[in-house]
N, C-alpha and C. Protein backbone atom coordinates (compact mmCIF):
# COMPACT_ATOMS: atom_id res chain seq x y z
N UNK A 1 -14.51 -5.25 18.31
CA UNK A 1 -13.76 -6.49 18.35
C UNK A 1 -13.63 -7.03 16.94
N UNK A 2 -12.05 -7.59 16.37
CA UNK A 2 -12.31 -8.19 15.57
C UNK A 2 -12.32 -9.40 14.78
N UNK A 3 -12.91 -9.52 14.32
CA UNK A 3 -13.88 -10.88 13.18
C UNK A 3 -12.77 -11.81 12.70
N UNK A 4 -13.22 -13.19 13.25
CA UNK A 4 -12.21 -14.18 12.80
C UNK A 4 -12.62 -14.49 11.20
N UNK A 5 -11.79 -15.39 10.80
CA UNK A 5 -11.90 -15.55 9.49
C UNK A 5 -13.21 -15.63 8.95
N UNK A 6 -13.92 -17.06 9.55
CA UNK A 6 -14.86 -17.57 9.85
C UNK A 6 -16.40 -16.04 9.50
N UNK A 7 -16.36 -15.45 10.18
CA UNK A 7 -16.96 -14.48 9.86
C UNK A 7 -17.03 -12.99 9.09
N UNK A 8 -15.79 -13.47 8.54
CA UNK A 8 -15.34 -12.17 7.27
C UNK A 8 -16.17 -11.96 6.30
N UNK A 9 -16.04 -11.21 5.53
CA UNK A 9 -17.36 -10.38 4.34
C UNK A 9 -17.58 -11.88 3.56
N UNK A 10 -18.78 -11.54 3.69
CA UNK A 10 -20.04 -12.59 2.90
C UNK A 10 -19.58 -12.38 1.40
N UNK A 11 -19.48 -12.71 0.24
CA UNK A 11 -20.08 -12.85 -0.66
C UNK A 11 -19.88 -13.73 -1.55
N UNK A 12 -21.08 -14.19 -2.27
CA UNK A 12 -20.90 -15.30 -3.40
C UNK A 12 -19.78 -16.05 -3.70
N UNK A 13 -19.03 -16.77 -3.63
CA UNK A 13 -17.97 -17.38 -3.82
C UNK A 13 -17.47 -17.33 -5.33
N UNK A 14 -18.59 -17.30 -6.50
CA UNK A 14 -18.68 -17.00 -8.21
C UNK A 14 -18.45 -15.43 -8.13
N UNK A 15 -18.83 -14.64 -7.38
CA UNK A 15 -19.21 -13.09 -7.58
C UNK A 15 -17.42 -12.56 -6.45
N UNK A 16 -16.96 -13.17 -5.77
CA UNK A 16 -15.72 -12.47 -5.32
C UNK A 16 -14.50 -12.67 -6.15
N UNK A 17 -13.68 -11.62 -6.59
CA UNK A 17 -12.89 -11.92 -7.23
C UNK A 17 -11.46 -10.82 -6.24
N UNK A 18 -10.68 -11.43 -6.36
CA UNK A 18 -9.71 -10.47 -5.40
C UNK A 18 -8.91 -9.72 -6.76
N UNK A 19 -8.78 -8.66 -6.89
CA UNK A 19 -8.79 -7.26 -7.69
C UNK A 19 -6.91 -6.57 -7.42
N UNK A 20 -6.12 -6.69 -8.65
CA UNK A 20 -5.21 -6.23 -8.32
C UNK A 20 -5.33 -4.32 -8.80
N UNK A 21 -4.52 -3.68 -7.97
CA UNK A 21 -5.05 -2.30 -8.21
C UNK A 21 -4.36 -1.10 -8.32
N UNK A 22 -3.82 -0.48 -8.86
CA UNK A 22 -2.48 0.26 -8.75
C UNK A 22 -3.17 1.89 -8.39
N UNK A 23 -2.45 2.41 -7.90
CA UNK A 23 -3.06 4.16 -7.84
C UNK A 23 -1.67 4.99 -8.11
N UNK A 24 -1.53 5.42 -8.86
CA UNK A 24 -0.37 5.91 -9.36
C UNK A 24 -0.45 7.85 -9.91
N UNK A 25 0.58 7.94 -10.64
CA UNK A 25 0.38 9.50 -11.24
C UNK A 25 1.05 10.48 -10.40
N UNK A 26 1.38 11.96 -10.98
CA UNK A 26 1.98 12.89 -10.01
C UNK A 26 1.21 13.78 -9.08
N UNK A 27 0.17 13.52 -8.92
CA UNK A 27 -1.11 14.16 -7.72
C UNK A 27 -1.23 13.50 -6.77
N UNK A 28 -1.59 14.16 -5.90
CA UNK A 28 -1.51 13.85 -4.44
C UNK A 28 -2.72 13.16 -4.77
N UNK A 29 -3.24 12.03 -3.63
CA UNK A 29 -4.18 10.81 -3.25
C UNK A 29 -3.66 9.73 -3.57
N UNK A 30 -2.27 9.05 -3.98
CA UNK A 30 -2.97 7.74 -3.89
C UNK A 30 -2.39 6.86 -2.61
N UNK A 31 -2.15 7.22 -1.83
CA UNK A 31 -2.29 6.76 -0.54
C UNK A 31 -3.78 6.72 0.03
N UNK A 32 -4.33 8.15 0.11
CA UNK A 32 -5.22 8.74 0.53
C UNK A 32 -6.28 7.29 0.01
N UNK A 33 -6.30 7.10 -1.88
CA UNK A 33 -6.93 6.46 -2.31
C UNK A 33 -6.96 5.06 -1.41
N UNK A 34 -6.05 4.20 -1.28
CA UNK A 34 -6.11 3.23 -1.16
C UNK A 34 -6.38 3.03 0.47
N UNK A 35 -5.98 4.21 1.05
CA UNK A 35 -6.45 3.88 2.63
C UNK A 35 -8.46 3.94 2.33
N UNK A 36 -8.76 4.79 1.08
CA UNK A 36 -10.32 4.64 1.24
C UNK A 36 -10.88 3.42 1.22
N UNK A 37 -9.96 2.93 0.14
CA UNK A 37 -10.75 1.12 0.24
C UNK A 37 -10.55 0.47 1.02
N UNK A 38 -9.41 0.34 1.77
CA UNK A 38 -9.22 -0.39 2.99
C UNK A 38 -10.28 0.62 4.08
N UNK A 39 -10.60 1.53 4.13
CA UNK A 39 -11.82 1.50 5.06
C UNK A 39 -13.18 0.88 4.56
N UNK A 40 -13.09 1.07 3.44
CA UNK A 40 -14.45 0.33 2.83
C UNK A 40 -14.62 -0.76 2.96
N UNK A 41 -13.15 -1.52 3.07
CA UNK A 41 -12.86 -3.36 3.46
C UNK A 41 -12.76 -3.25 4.83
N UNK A 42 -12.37 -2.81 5.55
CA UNK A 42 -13.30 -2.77 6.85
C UNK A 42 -14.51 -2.68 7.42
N UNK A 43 -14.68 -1.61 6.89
CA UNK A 43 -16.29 -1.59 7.08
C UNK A 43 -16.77 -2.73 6.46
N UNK A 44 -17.05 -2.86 5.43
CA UNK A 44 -17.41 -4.49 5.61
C UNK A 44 -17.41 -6.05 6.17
N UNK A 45 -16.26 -5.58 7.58
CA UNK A 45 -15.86 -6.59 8.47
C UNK A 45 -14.57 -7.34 7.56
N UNK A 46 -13.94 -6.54 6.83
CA UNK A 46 -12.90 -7.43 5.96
C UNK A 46 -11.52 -7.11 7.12
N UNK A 47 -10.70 -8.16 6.61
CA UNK A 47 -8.92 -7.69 7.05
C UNK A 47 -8.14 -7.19 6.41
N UNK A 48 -7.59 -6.16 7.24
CA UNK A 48 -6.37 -5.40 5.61
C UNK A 48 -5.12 -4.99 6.38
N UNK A 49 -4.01 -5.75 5.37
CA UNK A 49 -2.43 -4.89 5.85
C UNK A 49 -2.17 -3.88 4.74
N UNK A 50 -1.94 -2.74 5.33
CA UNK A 50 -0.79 -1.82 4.45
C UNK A 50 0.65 -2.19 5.27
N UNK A 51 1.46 -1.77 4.01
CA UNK A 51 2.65 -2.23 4.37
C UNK A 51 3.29 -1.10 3.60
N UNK A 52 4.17 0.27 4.37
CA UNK A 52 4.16 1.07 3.75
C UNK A 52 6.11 1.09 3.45
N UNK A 53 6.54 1.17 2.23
CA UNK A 53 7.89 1.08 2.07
C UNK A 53 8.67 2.35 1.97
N UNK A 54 7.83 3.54 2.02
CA UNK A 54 9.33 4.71 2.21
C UNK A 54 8.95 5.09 2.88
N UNK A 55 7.92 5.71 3.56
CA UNK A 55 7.97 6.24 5.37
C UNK A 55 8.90 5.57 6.25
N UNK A 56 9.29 5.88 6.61
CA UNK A 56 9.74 5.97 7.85
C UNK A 56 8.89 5.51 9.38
N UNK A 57 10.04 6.31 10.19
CA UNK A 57 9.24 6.23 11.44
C UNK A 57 8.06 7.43 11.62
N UNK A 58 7.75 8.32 10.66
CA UNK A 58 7.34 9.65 10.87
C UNK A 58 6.25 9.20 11.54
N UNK A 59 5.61 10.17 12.08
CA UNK A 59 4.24 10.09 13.11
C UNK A 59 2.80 10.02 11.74
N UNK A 60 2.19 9.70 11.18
CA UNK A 60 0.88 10.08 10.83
C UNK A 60 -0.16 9.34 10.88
N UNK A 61 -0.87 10.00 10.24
CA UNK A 61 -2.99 9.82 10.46
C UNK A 61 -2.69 8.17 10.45
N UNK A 62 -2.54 7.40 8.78
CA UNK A 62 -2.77 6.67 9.03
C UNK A 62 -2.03 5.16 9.78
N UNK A 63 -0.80 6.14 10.50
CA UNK A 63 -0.82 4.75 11.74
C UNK A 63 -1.41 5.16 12.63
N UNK A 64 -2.11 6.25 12.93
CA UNK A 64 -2.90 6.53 13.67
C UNK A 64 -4.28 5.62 13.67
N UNK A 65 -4.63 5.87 12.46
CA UNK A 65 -6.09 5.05 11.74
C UNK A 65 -5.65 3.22 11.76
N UNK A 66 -4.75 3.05 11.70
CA UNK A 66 -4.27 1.26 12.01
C UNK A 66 -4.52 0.82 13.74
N UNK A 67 -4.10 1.64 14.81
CA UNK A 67 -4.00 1.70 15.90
C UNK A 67 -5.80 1.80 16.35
N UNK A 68 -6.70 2.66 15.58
CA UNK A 68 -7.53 2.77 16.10
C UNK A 68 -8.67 1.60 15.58
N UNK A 69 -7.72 1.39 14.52
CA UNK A 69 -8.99 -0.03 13.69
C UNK A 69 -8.64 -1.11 13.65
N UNK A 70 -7.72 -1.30 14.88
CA UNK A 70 -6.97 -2.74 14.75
C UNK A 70 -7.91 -3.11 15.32
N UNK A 71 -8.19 -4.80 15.49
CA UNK A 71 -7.33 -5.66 14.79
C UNK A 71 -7.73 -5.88 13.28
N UNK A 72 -8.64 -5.36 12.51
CA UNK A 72 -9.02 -5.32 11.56
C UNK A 72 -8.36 -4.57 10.64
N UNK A 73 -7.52 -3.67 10.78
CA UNK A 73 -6.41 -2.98 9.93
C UNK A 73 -4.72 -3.07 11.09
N UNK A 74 -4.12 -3.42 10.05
CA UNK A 74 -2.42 -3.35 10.53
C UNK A 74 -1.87 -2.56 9.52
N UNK A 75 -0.97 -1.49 10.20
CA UNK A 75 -0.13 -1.04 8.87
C UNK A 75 1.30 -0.92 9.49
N UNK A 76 2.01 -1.53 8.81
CA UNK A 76 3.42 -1.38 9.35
C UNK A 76 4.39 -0.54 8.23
N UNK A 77 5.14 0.12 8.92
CA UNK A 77 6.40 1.36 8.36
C UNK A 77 7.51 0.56 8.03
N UNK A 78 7.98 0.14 7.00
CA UNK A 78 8.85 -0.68 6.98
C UNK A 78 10.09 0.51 6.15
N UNK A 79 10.03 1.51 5.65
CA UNK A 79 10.59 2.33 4.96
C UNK A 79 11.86 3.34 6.10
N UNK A 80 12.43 3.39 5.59
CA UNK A 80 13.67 4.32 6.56
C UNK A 80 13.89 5.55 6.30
N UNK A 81 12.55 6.04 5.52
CA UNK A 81 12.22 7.63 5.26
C UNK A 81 12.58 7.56 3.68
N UNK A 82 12.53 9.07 3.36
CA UNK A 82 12.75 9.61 2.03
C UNK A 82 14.18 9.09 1.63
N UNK A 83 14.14 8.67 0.05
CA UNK A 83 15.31 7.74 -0.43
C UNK A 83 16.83 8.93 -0.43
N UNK A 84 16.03 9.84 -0.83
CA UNK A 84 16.59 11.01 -1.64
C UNK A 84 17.58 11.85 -0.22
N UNK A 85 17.03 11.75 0.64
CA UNK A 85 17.87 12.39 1.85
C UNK A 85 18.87 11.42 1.94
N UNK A 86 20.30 11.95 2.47
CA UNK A 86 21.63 11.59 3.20
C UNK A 86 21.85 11.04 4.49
N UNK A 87 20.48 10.89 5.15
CA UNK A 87 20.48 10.65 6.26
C UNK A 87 20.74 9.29 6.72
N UNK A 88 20.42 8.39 5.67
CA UNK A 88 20.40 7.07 5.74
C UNK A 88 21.00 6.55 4.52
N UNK A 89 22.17 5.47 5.15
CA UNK A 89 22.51 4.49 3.93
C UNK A 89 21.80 4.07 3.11
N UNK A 90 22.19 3.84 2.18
CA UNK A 90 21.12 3.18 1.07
C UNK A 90 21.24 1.71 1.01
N UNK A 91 22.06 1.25 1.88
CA UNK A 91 22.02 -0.29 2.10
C UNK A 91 20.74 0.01 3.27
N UNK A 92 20.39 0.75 3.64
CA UNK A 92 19.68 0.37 4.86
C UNK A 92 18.09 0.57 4.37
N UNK A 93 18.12 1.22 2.96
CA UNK A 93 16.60 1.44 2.62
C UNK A 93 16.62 0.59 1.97
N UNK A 94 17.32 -0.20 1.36
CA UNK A 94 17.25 -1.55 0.46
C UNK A 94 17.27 -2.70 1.39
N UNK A 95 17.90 -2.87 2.63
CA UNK A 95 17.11 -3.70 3.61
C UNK A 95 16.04 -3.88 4.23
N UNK A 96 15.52 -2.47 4.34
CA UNK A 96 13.83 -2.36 4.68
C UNK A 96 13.28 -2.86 3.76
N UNK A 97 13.26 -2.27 2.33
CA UNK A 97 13.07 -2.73 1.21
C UNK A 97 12.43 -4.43 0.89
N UNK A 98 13.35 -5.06 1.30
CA UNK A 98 13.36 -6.69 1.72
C UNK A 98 12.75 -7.36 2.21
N UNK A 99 12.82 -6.70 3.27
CA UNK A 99 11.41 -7.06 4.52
C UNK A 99 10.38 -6.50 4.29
N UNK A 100 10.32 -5.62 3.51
CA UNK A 100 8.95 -5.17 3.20
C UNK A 100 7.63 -5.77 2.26
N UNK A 101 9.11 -6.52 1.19
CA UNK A 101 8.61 -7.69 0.60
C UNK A 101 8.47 -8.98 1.00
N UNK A 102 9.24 -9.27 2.24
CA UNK A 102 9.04 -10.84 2.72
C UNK A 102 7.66 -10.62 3.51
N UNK A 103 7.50 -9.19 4.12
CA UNK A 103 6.28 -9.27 5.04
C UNK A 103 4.98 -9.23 3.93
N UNK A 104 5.17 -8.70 2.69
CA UNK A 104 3.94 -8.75 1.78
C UNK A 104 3.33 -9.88 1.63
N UNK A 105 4.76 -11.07 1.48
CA UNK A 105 4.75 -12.24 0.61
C UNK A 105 3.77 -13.30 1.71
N UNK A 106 4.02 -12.74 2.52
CA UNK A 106 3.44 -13.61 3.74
C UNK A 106 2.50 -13.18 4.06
N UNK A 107 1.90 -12.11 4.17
CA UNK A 107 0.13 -11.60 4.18
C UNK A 107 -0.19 -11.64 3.11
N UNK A 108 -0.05 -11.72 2.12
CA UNK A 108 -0.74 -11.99 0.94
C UNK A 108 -0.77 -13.87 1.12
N UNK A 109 0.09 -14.28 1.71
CA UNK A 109 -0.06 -16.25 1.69
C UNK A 109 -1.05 -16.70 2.69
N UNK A 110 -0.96 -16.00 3.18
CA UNK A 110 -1.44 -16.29 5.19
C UNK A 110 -2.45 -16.40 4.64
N UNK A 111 -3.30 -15.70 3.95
CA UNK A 111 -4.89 -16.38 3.76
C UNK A 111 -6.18 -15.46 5.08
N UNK A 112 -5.55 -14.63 5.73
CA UNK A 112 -5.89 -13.92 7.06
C UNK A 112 -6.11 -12.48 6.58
N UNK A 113 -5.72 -12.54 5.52
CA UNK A 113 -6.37 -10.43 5.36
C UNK A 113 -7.17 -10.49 3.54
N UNK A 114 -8.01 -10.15 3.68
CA UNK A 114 -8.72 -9.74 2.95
C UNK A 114 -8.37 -8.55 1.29
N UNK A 115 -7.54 -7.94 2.39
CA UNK A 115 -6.87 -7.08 1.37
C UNK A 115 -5.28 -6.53 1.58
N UNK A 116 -4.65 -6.27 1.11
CA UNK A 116 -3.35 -6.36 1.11
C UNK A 116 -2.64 -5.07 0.27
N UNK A 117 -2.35 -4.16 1.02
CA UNK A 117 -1.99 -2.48 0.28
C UNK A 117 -0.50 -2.52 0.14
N UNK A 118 0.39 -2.15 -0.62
CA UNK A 118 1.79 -2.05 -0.47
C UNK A 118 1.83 -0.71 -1.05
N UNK A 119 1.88 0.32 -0.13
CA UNK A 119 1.90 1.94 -0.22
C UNK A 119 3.52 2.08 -0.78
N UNK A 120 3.56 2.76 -1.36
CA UNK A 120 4.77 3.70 -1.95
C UNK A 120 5.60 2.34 -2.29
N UNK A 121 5.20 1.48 -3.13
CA UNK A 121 6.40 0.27 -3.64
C UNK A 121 6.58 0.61 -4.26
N UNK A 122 5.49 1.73 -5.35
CA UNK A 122 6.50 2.20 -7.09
C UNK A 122 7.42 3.45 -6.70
N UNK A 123 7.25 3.64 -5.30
CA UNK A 123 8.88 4.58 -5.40
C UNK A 123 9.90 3.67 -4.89
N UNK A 124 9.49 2.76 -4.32
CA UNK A 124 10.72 1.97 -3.86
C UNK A 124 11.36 1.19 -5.33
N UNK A 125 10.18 0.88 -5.95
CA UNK A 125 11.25 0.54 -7.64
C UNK A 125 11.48 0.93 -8.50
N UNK A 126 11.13 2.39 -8.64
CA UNK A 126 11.71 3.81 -8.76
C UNK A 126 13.18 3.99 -8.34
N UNK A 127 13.28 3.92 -7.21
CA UNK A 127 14.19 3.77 -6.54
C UNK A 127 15.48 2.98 -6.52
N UNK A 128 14.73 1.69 -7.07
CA UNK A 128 16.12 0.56 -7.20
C UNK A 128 15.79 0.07 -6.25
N UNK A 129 14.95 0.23 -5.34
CA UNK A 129 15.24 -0.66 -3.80
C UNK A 129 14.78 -2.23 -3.92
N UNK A 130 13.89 -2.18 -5.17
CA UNK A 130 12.88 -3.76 -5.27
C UNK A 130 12.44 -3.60 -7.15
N UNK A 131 13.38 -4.63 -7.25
CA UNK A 131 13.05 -5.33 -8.82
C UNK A 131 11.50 -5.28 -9.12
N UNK A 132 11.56 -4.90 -10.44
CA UNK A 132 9.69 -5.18 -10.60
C UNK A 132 9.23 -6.37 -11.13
N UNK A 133 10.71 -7.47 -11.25
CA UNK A 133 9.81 -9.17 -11.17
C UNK A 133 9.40 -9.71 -9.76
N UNK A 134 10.21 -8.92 -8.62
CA UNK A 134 9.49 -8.93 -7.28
C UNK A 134 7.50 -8.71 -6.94
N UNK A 135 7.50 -7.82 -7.63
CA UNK A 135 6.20 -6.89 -7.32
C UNK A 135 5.69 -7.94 -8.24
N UNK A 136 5.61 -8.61 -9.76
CA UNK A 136 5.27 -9.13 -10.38
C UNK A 136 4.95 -10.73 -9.73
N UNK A 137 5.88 -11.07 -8.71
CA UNK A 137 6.11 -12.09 -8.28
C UNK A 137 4.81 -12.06 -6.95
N UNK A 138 4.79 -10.84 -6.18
CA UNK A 138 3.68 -11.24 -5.63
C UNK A 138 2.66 -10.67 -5.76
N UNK A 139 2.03 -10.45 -7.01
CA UNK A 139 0.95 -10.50 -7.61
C UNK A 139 0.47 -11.71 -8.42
N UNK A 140 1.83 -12.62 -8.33
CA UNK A 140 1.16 -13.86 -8.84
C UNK A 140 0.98 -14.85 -7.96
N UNK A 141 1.62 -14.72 -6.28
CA UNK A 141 1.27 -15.45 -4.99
C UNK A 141 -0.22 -14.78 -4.50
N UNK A 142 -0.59 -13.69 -4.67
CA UNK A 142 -1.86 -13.32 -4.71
C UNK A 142 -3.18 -14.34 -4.75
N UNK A 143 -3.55 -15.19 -3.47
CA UNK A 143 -4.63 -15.69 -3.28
C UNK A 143 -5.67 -15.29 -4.86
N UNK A 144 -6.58 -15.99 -5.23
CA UNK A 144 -7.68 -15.61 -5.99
C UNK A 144 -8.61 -14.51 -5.47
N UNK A 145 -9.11 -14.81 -3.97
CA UNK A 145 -9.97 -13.69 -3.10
C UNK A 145 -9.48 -12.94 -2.59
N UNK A 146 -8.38 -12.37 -2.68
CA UNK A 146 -7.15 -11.20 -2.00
C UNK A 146 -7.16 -9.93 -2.86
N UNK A 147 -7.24 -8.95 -2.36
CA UNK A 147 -7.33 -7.66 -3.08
C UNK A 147 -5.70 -7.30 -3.00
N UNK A 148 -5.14 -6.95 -3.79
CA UNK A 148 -3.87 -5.98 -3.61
C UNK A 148 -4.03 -5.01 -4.12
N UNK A 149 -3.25 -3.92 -3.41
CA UNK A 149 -3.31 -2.70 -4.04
C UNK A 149 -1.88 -2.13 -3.84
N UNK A 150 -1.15 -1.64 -4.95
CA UNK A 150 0.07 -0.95 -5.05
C UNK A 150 -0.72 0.79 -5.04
N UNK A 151 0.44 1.31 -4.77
CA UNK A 151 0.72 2.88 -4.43
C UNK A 151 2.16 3.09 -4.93
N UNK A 152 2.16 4.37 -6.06
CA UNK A 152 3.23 5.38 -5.93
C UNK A 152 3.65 5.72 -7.41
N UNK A 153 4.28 6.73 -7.85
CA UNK A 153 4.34 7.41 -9.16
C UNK A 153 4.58 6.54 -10.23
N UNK A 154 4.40 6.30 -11.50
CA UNK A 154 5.45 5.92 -12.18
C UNK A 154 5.43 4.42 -12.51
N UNK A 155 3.78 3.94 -12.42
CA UNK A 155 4.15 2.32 -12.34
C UNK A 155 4.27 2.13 -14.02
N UNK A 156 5.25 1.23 -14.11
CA UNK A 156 5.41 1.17 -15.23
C UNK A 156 4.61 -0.11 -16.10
N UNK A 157 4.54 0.08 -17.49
CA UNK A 157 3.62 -0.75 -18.30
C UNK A 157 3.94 -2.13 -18.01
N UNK A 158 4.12 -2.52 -17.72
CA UNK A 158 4.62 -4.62 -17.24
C UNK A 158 3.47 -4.34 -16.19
N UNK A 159 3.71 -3.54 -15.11
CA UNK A 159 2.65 -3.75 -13.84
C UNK A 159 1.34 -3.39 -14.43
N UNK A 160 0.80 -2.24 -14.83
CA UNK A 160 -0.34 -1.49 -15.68
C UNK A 160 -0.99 -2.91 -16.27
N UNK A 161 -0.47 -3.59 -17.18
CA UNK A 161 -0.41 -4.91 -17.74
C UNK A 161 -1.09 -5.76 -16.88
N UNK A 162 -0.84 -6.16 -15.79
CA UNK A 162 -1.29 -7.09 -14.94
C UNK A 162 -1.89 -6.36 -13.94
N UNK A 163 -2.05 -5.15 -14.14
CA UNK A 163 -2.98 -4.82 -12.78
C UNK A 163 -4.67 -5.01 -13.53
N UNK A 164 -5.87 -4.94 -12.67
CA UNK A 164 -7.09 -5.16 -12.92
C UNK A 164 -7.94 -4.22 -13.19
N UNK A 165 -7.37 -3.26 -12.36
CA UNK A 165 -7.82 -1.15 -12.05
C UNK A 165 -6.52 -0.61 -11.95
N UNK A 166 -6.13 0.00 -12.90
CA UNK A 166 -5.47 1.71 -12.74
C UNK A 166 -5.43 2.51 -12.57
N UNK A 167 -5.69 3.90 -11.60
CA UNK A 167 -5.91 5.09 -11.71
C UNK A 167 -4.60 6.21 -11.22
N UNK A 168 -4.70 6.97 -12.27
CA UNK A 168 -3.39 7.81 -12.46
C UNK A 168 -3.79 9.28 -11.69
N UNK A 169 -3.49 9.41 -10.66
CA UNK A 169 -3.94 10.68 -9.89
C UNK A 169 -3.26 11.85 -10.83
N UNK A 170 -3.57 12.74 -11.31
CA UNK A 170 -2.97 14.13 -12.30
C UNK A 170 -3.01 15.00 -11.34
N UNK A 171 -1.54 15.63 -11.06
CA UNK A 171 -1.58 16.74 -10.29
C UNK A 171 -2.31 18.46 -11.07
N UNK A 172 -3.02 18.80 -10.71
CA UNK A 172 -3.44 20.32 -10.96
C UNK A 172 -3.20 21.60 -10.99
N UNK A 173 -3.07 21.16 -9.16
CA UNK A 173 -2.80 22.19 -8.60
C UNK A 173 -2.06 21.83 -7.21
N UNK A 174 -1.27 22.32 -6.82
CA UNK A 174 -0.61 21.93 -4.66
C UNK A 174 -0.34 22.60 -4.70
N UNK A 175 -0.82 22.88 -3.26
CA UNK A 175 -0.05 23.77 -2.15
C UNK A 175 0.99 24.32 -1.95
N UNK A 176 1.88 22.83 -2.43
CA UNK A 176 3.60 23.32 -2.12
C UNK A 176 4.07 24.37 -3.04
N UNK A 177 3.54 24.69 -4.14
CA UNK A 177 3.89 25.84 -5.24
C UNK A 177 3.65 27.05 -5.12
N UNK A 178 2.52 27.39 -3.59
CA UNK A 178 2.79 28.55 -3.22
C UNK A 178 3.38 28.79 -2.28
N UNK A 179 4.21 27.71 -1.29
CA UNK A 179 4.97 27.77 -0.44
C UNK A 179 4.65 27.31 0.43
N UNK A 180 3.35 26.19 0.82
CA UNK A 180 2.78 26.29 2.10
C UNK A 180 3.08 24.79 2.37
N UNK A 181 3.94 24.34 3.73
CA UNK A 181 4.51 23.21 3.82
C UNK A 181 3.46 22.12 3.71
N UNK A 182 3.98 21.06 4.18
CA UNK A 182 2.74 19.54 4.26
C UNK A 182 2.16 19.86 5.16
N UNK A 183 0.48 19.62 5.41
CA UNK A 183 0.07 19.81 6.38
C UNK A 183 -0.87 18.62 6.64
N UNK A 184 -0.91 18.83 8.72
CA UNK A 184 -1.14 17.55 9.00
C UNK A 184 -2.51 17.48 9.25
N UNK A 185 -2.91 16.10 8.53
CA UNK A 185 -4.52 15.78 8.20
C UNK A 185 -4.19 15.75 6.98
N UNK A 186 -4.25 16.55 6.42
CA UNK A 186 -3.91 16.60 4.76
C UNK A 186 -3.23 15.76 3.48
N UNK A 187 -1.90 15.85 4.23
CA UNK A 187 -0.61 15.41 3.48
C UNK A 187 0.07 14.37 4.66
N UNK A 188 -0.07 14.12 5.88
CA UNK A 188 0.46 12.63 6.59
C UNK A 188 -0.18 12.90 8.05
């Protein structure tokens, strides 16, 4: 069952600081990454939205992992799939786009989640889909005790700048270079 405000993670009121956090680079994890801390902010009885902007409707783990850890994790698909496919207007990924930011702007205000993930936004402004005085904009509506965490290649030095933690995942080595598709558990 889960924990009203009232009983959310304990600590020091001098010693909590809400942590902006980027996971970026061309290696696979930083989804992976940031779903770890949001289990770690769960497990600690915390609240966390991901709010993911280029998925789609596709099936994976972690709306799987939202469904099974609700009400303490929500993650909503606000993305209309890969930018780069024909399948979809590009007015229509720049409308998800929108809402993906009005729904940030409002769990990050609400004062009700603990931590606050916006998965794949640096491809969405990569993309063109969302200005990066947007992303800038709600990192400065960012509660004091609110964790945010951005996801996706390429964040550029303005965000780096104002983020608190950076880590640049370096690709090595994948799979896909010897031919072997995404696989599930793994890669979604």
């Amino acid at each position: 069952m889960g924990r009203g405000a009232e009983n959310r993670m304990e600590q020091k009121d001098e010693e909590r600081v809400g942590l902006t956090v980027i996971f970026t680079g061309d290696g696979k994890g930083k989804t992976s990454a940031a779903l770890g801390v949001v289990a770690r902010c769960v497990g600690h009885g915390g609240r966390c939205k991901m709010i993911q902007f280029i998925k789609g409707s596709m099936k994976s783990g972690e709306a799987g992992l939202g469904k099974t850890l609700a009400p303490n994790l929500e993650i909503e698909q606000v993305g209309r799939g890969f930018t780069w496919l024909a399948d979809v207007p590009r007015e229509e990924h720049i409308q998800a786009a929108r809402e993906g930011l009005e729904l940030a702007r409002a769990a990050l205000v609400s004062g009700v989640y603990d931590l606050v993930a916006l998965d794949e936004i640096l491809y969405a402004l990569r993309a063109g889909l969302v200005e990066v005085e947007q992303i800038e904009g709600l990192i400065e509506a960012k509660p004091a005790r609110t964790h945010l965490i951005l996801t996706g290649r390429g964040a550029p030095q303005r965000l780096i700048d104002r983020a608190d933690m950076v880590t640049s995942m370096t690709m090595v080595k994948h799979h896909s270079s010897a031919g072997i598709k995404a696989q599930k558990c793994m890669d979604f």
